[in-house]
C-alpha atoms as a PDB file:
ATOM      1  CA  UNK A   1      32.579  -4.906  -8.692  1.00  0.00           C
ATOM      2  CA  UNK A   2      29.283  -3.006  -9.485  1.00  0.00           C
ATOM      3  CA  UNK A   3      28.854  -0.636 -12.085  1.00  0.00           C
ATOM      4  CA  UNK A   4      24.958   0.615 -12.333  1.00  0.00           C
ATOM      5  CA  UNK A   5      24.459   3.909 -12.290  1.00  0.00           C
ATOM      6  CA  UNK A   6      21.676   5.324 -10.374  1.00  0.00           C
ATOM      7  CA  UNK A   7      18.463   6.084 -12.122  1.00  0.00           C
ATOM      8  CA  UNK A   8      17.451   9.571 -12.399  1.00  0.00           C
ATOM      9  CA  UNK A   9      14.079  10.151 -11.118  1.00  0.00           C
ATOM     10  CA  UNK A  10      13.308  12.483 -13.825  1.00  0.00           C
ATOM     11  CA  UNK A  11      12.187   9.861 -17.121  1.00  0.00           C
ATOM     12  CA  UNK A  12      12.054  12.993 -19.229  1.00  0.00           C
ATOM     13  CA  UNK A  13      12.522  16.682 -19.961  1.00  0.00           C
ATOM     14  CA  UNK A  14      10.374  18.996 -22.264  1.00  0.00           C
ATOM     15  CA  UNK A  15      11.671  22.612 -21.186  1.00  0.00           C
ATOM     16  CA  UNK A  16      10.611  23.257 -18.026  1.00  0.00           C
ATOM     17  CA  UNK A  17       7.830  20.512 -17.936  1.00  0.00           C
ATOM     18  CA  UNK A  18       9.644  17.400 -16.201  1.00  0.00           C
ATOM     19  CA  UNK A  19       7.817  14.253 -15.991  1.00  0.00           C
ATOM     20  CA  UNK A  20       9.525  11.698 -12.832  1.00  0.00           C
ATOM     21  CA  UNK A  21       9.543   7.915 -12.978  1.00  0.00           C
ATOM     22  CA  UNK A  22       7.431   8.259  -9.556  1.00  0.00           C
ATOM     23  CA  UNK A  23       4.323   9.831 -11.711  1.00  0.00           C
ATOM     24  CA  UNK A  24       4.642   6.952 -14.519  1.00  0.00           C
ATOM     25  CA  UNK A  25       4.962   4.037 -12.291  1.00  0.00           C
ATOM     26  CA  UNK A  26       2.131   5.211 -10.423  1.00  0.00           C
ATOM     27  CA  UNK A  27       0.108   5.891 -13.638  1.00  0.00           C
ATOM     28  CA  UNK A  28       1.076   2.100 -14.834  1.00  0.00           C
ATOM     29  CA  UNK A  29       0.026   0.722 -11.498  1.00  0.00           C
ATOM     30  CA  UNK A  30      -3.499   2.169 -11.592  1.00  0.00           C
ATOM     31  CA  UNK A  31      -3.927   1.392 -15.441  1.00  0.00           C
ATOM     32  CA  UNK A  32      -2.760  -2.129 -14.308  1.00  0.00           C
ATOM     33  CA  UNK A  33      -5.379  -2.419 -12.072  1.00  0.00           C
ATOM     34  CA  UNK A  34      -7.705  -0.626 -13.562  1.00  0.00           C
ATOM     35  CA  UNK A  35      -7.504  -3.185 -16.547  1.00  0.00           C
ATOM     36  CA  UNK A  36      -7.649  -6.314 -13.661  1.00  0.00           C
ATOM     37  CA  UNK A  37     -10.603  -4.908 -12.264  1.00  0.00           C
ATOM     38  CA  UNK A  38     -12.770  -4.765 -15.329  1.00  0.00           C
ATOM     39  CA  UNK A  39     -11.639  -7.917 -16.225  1.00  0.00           C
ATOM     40  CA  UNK A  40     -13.207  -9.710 -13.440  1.00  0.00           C
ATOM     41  CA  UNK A  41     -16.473  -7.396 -12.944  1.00  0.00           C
ATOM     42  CA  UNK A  42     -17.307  -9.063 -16.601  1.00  0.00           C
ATOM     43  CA  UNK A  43     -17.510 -12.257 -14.865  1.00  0.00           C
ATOM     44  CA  UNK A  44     -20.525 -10.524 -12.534  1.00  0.00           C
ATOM     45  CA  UNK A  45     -22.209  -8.879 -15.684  1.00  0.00           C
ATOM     46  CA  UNK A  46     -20.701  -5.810 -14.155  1.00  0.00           C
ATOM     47  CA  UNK A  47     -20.203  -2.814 -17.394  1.00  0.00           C
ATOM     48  CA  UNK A  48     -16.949  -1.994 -17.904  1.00  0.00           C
ATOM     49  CA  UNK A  49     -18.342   2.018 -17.330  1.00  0.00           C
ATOM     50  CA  UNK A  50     -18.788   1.118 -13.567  1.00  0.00           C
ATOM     51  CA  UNK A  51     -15.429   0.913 -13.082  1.00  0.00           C
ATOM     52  CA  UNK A  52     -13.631   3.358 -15.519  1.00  0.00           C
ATOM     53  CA  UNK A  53     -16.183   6.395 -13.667  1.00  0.00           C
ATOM     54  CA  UNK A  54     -15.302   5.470 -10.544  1.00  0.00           C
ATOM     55  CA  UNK A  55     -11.966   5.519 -11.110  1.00  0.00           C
ATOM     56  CA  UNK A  56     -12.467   9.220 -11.906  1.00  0.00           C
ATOM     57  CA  UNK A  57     -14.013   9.613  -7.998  1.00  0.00           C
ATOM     58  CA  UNK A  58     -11.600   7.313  -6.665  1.00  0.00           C
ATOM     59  CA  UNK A  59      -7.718   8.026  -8.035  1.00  0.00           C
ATOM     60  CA  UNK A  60      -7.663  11.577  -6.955  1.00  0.00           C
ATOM     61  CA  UNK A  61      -9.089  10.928  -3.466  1.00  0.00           C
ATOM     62  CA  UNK A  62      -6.480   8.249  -3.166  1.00  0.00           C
ATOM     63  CA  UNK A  63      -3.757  10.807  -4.465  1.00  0.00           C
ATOM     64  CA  UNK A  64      -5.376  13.412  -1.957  1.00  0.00           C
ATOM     65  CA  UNK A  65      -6.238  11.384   1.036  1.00  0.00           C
ATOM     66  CA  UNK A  66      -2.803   9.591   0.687  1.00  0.00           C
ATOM     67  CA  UNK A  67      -0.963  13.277   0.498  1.00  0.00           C
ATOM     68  CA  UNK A  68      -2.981  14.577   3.334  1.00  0.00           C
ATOM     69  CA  UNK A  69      -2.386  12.098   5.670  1.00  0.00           C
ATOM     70  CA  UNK A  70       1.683  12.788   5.114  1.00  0.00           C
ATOM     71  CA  UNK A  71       1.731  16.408   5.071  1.00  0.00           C
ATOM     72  CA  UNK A  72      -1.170  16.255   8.534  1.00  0.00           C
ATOM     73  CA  UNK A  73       2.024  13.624  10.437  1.00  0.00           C
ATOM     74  CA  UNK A  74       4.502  16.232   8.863  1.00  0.00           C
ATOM     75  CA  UNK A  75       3.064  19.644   9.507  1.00  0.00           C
ATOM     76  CA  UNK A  76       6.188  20.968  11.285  1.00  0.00           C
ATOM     77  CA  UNK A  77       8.082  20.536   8.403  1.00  0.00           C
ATOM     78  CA  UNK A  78       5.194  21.333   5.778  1.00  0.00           C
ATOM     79  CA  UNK A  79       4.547  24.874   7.868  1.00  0.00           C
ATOM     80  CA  UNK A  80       7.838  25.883   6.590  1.00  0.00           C
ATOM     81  CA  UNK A  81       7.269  24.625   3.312  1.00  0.00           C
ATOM     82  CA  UNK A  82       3.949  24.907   2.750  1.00  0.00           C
ATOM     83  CA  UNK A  83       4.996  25.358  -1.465  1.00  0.00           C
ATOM     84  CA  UNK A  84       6.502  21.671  -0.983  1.00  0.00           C
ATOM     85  CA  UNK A  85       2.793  20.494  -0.032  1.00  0.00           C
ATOM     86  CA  UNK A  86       1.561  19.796  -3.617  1.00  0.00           C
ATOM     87  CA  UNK A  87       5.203  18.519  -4.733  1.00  0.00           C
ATOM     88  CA  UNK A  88       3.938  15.249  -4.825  1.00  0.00           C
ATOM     89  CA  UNK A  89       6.668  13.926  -6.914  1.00  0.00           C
ATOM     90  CA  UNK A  90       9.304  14.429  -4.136  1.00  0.00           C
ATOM     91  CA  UNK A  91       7.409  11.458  -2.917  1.00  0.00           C
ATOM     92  CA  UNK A  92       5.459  11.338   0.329  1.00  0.00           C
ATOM     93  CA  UNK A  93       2.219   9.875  -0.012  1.00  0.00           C
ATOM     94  CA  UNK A  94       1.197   7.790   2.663  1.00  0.00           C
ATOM     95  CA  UNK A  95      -0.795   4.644   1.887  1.00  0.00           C
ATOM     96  CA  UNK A  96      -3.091   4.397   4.217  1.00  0.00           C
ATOM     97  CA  UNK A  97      -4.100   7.683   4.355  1.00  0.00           C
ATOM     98  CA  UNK A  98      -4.531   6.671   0.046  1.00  0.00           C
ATOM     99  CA  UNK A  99      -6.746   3.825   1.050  1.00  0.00           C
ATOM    100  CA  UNK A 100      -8.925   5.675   3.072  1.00  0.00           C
ATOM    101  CA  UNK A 101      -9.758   7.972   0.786  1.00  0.00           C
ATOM    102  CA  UNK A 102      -9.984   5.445  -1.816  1.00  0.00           C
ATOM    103  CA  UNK A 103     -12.697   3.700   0.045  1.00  0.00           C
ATOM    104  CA  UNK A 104     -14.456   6.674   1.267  1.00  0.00           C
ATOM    105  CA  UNK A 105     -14.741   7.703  -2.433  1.00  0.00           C
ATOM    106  CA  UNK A 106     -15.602   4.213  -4.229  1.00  0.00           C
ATOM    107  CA  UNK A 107     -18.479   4.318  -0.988  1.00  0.00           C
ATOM    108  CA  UNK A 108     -20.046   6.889  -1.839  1.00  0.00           C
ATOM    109  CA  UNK A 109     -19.505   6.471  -5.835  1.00  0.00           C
ATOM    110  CA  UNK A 110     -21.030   2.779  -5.236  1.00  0.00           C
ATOM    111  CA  UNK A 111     -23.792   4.073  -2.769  1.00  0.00           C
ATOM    112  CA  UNK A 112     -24.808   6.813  -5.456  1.00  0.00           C
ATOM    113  CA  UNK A 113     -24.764   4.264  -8.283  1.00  0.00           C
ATOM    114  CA  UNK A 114     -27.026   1.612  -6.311  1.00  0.00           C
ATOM    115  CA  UNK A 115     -24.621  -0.818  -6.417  1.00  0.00           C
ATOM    116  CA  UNK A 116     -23.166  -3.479  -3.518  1.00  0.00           C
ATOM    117  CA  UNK A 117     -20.126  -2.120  -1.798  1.00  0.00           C
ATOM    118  CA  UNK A 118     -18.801  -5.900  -0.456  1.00  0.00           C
ATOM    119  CA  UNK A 119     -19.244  -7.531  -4.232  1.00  0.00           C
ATOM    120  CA  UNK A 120     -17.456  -4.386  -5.776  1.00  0.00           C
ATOM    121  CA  UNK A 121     -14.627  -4.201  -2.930  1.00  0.00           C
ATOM    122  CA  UNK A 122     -14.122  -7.892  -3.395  1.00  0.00           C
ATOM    123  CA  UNK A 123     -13.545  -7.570  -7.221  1.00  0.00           C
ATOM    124  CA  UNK A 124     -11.566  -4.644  -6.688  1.00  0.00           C
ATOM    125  CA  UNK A 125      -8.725  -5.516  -3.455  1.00  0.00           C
ATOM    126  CA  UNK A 126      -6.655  -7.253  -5.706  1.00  0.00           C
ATOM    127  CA  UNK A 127      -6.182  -4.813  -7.775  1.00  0.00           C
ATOM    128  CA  UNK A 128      -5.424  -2.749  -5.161  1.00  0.00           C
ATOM    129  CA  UNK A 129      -2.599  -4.857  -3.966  1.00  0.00           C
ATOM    130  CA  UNK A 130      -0.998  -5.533  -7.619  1.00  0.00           C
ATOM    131  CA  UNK A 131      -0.894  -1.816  -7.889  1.00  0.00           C
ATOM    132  CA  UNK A 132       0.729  -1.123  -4.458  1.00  0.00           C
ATOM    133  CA  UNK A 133       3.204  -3.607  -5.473  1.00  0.00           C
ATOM    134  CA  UNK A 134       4.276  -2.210  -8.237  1.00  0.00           C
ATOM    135  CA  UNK A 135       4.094   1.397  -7.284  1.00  0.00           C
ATOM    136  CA  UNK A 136       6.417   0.946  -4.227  1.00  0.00           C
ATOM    137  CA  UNK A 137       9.481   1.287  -7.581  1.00  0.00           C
ATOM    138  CA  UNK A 138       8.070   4.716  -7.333  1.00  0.00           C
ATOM    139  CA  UNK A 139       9.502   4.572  -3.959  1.00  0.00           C
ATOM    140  CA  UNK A 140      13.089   2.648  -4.924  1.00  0.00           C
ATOM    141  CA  UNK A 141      13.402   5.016  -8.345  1.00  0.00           C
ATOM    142  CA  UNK A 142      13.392   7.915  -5.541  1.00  0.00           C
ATOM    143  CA  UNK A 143      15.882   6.455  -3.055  1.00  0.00           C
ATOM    144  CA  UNK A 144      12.956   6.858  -0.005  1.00  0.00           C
ATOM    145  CA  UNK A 145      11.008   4.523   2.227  1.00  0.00           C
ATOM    146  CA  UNK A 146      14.048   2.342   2.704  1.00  0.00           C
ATOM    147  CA  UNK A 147      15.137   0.506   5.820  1.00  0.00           C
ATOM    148  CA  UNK A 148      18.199   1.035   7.921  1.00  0.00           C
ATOM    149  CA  UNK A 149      21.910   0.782   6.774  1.00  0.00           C
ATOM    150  CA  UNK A 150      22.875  -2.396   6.332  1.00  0.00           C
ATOM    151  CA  UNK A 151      26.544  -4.183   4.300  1.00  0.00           C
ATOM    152  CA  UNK A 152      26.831  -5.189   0.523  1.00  0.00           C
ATOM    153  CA  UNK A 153      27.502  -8.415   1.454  1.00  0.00           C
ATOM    154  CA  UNK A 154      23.815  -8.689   2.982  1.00  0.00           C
ATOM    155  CA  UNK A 155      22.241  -7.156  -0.663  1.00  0.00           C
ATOM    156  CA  UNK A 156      24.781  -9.467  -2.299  1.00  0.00           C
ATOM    157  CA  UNK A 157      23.337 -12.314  -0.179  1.00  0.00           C
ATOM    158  CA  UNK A 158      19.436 -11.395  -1.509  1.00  0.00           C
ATOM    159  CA  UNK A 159      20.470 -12.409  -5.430  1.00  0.00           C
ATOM    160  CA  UNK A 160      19.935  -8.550  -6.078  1.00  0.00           C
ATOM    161  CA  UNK A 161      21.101  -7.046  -9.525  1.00  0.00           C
ATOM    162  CA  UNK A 162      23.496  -4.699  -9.526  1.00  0.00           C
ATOM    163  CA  UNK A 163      20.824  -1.866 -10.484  1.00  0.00           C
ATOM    164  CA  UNK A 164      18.782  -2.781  -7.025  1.00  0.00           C
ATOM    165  CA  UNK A 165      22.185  -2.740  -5.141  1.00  0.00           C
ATOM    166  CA  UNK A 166      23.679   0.403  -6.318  1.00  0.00           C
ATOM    167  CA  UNK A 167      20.182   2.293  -6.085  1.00  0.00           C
ATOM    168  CA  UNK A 168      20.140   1.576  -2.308  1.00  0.00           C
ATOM    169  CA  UNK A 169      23.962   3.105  -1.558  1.00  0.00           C
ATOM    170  CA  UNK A 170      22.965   6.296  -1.084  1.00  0.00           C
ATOM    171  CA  UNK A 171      24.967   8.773   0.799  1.00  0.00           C
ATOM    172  CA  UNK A 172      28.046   6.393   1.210  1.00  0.00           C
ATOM    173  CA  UNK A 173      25.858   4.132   2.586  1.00  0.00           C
ATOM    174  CA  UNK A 174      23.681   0.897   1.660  1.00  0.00           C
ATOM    175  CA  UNK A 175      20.302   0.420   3.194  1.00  0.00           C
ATOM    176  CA  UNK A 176      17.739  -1.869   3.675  1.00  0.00           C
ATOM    177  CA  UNK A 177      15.796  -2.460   0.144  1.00  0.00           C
ATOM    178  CA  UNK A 178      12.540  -2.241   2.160  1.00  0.00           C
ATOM    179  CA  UNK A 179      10.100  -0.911  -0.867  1.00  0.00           C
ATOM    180  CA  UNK A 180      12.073  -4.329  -1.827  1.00  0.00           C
ATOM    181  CA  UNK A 181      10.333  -6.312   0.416  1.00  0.00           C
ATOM    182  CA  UNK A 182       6.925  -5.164   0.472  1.00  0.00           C
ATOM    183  CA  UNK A 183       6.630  -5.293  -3.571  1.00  0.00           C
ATOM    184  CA  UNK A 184       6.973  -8.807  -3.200  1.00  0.00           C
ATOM    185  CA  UNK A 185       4.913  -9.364   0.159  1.00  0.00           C
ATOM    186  CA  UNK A 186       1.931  -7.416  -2.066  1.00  0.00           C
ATOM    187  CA  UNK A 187       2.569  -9.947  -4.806  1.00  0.00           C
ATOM    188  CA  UNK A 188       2.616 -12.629  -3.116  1.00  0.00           C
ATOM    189  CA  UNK A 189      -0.586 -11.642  -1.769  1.00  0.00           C
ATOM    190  CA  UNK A 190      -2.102 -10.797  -5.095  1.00  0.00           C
ATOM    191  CA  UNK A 191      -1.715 -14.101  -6.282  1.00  0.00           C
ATOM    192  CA  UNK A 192      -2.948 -15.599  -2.437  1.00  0.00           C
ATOM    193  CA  UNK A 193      -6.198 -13.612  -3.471  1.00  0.00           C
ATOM    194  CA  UNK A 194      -6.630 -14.937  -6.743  1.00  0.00           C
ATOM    195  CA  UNK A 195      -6.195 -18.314  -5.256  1.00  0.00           C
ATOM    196  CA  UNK A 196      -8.693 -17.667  -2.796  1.00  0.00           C
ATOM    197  CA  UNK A 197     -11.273 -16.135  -5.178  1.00  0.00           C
ATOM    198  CA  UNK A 198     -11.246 -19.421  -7.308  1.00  0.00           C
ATOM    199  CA  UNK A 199     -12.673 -20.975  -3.644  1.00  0.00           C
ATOM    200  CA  UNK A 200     -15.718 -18.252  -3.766  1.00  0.00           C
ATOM    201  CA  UNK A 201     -15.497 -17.179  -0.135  1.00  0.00           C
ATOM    202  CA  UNK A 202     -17.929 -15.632   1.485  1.00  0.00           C
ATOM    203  CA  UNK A 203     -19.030 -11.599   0.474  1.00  0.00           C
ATOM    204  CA  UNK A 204     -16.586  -9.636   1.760  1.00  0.00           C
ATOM    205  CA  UNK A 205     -13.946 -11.840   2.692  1.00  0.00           C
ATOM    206  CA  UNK A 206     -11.560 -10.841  -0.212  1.00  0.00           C
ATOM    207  CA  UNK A 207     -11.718  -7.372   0.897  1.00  0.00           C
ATOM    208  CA  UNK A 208     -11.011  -8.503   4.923  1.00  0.00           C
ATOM    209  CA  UNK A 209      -8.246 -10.943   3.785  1.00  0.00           C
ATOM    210  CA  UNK A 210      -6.329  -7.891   2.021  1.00  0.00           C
ATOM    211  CA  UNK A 211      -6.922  -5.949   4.995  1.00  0.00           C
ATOM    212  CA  UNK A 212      -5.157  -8.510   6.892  1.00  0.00           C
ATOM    213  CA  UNK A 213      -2.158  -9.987   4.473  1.00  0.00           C
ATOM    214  CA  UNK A 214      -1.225  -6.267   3.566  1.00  0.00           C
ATOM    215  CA  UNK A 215      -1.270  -5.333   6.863  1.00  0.00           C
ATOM    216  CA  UNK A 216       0.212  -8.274   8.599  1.00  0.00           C
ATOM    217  CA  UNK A 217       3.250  -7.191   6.149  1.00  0.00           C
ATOM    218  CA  UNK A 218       3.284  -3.828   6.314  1.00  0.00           C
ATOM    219  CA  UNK A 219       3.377  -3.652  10.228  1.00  0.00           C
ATOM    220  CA  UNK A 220       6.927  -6.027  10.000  1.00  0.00           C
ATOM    221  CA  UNK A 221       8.305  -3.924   7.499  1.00  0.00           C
ATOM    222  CA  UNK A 222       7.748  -0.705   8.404  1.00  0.00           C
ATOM    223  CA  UNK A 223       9.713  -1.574  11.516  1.00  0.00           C
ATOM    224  CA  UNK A 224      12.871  -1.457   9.017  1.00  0.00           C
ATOM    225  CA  UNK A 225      12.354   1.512   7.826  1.00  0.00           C
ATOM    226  CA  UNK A 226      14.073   4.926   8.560  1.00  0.00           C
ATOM    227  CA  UNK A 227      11.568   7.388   7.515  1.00  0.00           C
ATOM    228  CA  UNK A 228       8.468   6.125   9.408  1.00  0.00           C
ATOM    229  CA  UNK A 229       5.531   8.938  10.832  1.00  0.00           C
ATOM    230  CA  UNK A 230       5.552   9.016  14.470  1.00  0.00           C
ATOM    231  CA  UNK A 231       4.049   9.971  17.399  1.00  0.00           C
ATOM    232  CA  UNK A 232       4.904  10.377  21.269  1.00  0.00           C
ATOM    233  CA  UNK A 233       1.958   7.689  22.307  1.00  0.00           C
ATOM    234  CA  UNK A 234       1.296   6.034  25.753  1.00  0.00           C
ATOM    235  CA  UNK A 235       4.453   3.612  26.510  1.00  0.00           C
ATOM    236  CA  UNK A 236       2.568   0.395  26.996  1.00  0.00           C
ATOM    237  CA  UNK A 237       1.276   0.946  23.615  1.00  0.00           C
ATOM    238  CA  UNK A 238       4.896   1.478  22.895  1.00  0.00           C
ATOM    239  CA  UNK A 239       5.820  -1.157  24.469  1.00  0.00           C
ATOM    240  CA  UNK A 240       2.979  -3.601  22.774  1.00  0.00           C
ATOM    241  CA  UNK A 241       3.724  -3.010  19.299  1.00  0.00           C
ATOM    242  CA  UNK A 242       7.883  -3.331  20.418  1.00  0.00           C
ATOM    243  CA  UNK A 243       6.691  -6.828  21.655  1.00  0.00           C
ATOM    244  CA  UNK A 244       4.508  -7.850  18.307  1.00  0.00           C
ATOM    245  CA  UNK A 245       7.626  -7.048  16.280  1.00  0.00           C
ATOM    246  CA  UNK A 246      10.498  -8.626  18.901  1.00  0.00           C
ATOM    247  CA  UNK A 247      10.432 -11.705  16.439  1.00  0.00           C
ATOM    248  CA  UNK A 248      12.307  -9.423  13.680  1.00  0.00           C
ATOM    249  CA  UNK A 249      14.755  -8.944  16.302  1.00  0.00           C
ATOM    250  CA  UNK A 250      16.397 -12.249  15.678  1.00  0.00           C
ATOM    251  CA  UNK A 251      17.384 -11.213  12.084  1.00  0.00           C
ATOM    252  CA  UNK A 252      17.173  -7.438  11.908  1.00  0.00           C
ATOM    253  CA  UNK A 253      17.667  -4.603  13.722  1.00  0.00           C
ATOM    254  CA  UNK A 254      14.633  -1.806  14.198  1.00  0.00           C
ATOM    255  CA  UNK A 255      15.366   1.315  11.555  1.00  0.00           C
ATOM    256  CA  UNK A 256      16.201   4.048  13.523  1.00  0.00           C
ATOM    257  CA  UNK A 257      12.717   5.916  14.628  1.00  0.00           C
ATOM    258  CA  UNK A 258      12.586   9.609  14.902  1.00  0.00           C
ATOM    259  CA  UNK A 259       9.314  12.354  15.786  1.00  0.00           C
ATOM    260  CA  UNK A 260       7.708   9.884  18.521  1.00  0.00           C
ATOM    261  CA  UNK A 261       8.105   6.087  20.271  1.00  0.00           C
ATOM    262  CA  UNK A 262       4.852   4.851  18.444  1.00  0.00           C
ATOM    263  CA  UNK A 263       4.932   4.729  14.295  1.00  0.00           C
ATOM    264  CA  UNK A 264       1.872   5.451  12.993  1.00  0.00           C
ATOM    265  CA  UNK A 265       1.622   2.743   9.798  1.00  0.00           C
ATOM    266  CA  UNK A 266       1.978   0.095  12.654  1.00  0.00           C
ATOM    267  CA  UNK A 267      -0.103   0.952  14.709  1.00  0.00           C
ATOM    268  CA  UNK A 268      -3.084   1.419  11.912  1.00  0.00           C
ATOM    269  CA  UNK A 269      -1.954  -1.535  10.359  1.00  0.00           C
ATOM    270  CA  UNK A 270      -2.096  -3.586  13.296  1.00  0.00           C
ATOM    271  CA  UNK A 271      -5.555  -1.796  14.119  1.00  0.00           C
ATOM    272  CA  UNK A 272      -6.258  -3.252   9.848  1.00  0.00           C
ATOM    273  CA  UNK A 273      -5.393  -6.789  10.299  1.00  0.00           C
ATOM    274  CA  UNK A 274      -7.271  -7.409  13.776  1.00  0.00           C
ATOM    275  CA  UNK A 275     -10.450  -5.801  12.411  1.00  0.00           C
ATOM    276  CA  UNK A 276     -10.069  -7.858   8.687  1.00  0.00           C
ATOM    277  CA  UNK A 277      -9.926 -10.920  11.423  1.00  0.00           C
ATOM    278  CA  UNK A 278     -12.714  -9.794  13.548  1.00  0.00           C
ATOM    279  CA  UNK A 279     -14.819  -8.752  10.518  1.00  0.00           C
ATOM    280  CA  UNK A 280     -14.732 -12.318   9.548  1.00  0.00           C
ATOM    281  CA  UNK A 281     -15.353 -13.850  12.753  1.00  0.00           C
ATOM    282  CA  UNK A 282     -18.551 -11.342  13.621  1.00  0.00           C
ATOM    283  CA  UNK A 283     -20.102 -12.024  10.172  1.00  0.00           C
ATOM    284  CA  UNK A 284     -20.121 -15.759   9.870  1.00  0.00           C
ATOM    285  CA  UNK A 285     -20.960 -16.030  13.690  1.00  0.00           C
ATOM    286  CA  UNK A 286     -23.639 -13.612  13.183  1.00  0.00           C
ATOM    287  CA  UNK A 287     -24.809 -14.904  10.041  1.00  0.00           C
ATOM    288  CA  UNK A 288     -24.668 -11.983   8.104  1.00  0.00           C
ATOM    289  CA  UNK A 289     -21.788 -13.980   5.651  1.00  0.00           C
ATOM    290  CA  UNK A 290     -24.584 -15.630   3.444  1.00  0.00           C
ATOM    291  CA  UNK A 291     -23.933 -14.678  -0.150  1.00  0.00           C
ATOM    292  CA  UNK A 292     -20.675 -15.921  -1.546  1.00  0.00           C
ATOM    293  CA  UNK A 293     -18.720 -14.261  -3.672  1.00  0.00           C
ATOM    294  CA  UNK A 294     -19.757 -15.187  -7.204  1.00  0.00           C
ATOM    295  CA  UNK A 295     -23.067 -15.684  -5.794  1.00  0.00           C
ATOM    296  CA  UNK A 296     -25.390 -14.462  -8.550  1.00  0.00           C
ATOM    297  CA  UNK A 297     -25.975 -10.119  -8.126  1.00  0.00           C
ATOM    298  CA  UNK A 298     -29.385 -10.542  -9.368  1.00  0.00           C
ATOM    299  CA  UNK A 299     -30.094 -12.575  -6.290  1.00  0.00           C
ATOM    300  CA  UNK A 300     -27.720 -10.173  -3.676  1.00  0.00           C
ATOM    301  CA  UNK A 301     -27.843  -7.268  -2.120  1.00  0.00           C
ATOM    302  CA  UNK A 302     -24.528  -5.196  -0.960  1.00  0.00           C
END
């Protein structure tokens, strides 16, 4: 028998000022990484200033960009609600549209500054990936981005606690603990990047690994989920990305899709990884992959 309650979203109340578990965990995941991030530019001779101004260009782009993107692949609803649009604790910001404006911000901060974009981006992805790991709780604390409905006996089977089971019965029903499962995909490939930093790849290649393990990850997961953006696209596209995830099909089932036959995190995801691979290949074939990663800056360039 279980007997964990379900965890209020709202951590605290001062009047009318309420302050949700979605706004700290997010807040802990960029101070996290944040923290990481200065921690290794040290190694590079890299001022701990570079980092804590851009972060001032590059959290609300991410928070912007990432709320954007939702609201553009949700305008029907969003039309009729357009005072929901800044309620960004409800939840719904969508991660890549978060990483693109993350990047297009750092860019420009790094291009302003005079400093390389590959070194920075390579000090900086696994930050990134810690801090998507642990801010997909946001996601669990607020019952969303979950999978399809699935038995207790399956969460039972995981090893969950009884707080992780009981948070997913919503509604009468239990779901798939998919924030669950890419928490610990991102972690896993936190610690993959570390490894492979301690190897001193080439420039760049931290960054184009992340783009690949992340979205290698996200593409199989998000076929779980319920809640996915979606668009009517061509069906052999359809059709294609079907095919890529039929291996899933031999353990799961698809979460139901809704809005259009192609989701939209798959398909950019799967767009991600190919280009992370291809952005590999190109550069070492090319010879453009020369300096290494903790290749001295003073003889680099970005």
């Amino acid at each position: 028998m279980l007997f964990a309650q379900v965890i209020d979203p709202v951590a605290l109340s001062l009047g009318p000022i309420k302050i949700h578990w979605y706004g700290i965990i997010l807040g802990t995941a960029a101070l996290v990484g944040l923290w990481l991030a200065v921690r290794e530019g040290k190694r590079h001779g890299l001022d701990s200033d570079l980092f804590l101004d851009m972060v001032v260009w590059v959290i609300p782009a991410a928070i912007l960009g990432a709320r954007l993107y939702y609201v553009l692949f949700e305008w029907d609803y969003y039309a009729q609600n357009p005072g929901d649009i800044i309620a960004v604790w409800k939840g719904g910001l969508a991660i890549h549209g978060g990483l693109i404006g993350a990047f297009l911000a750092g860019y420009f901060f790094l291009r302003k500054r005079g400093m390389p974009f590959l070194l920075t981006a390579d000090i900086v992805v696994p930050s990134i990936i810690l801090g998507q790991a642990i801010g997909r709780w946001g996601n669990f604390v607020n019952q969303e981005a979950h999978g399809g409905p699935v038995s207790l006996d399956f969460l039972k089977s995981l090893h969950l606690p009884d707080w992780i089971i009981e948070q997913m019965y919503i509604d009468g029903v239990y779901y798939h603990p998919t924030f669950l499962y890419e928490s610990v995909w991102n972690l896993t490939g936190f610690l993959l990047l570390l490894l492979l930093r301690r190897v001193n790849p080439k420039r760049g290649e931290l960054l184009f690994s992340y783009l690949i393990w992340y979205s290698l990850g996200r593409f199989f997961i998000e076929g779980l989920r319920t809640d996915s953006l979606a668009f009517n696209g061509p069906e052999w596209l359809a059709g294609l990305l079907e095919a890529l995830w039929a291996p899933m099909n031999l353990l799961f089932e698809p979460g139901a899709l809704s809005g259009g036959n192609v989701r939209i995190a798959q398909l950019v995801s799967l767009c991600l990884a190919l280009a992370g691979i291809l952005l590999i290949l190109l550069r070492r074939g090319l010879g453009y992959a020369r300096q290494s990663y903790m290749e001295s800056e003073g003889r680099v360039s970005g």
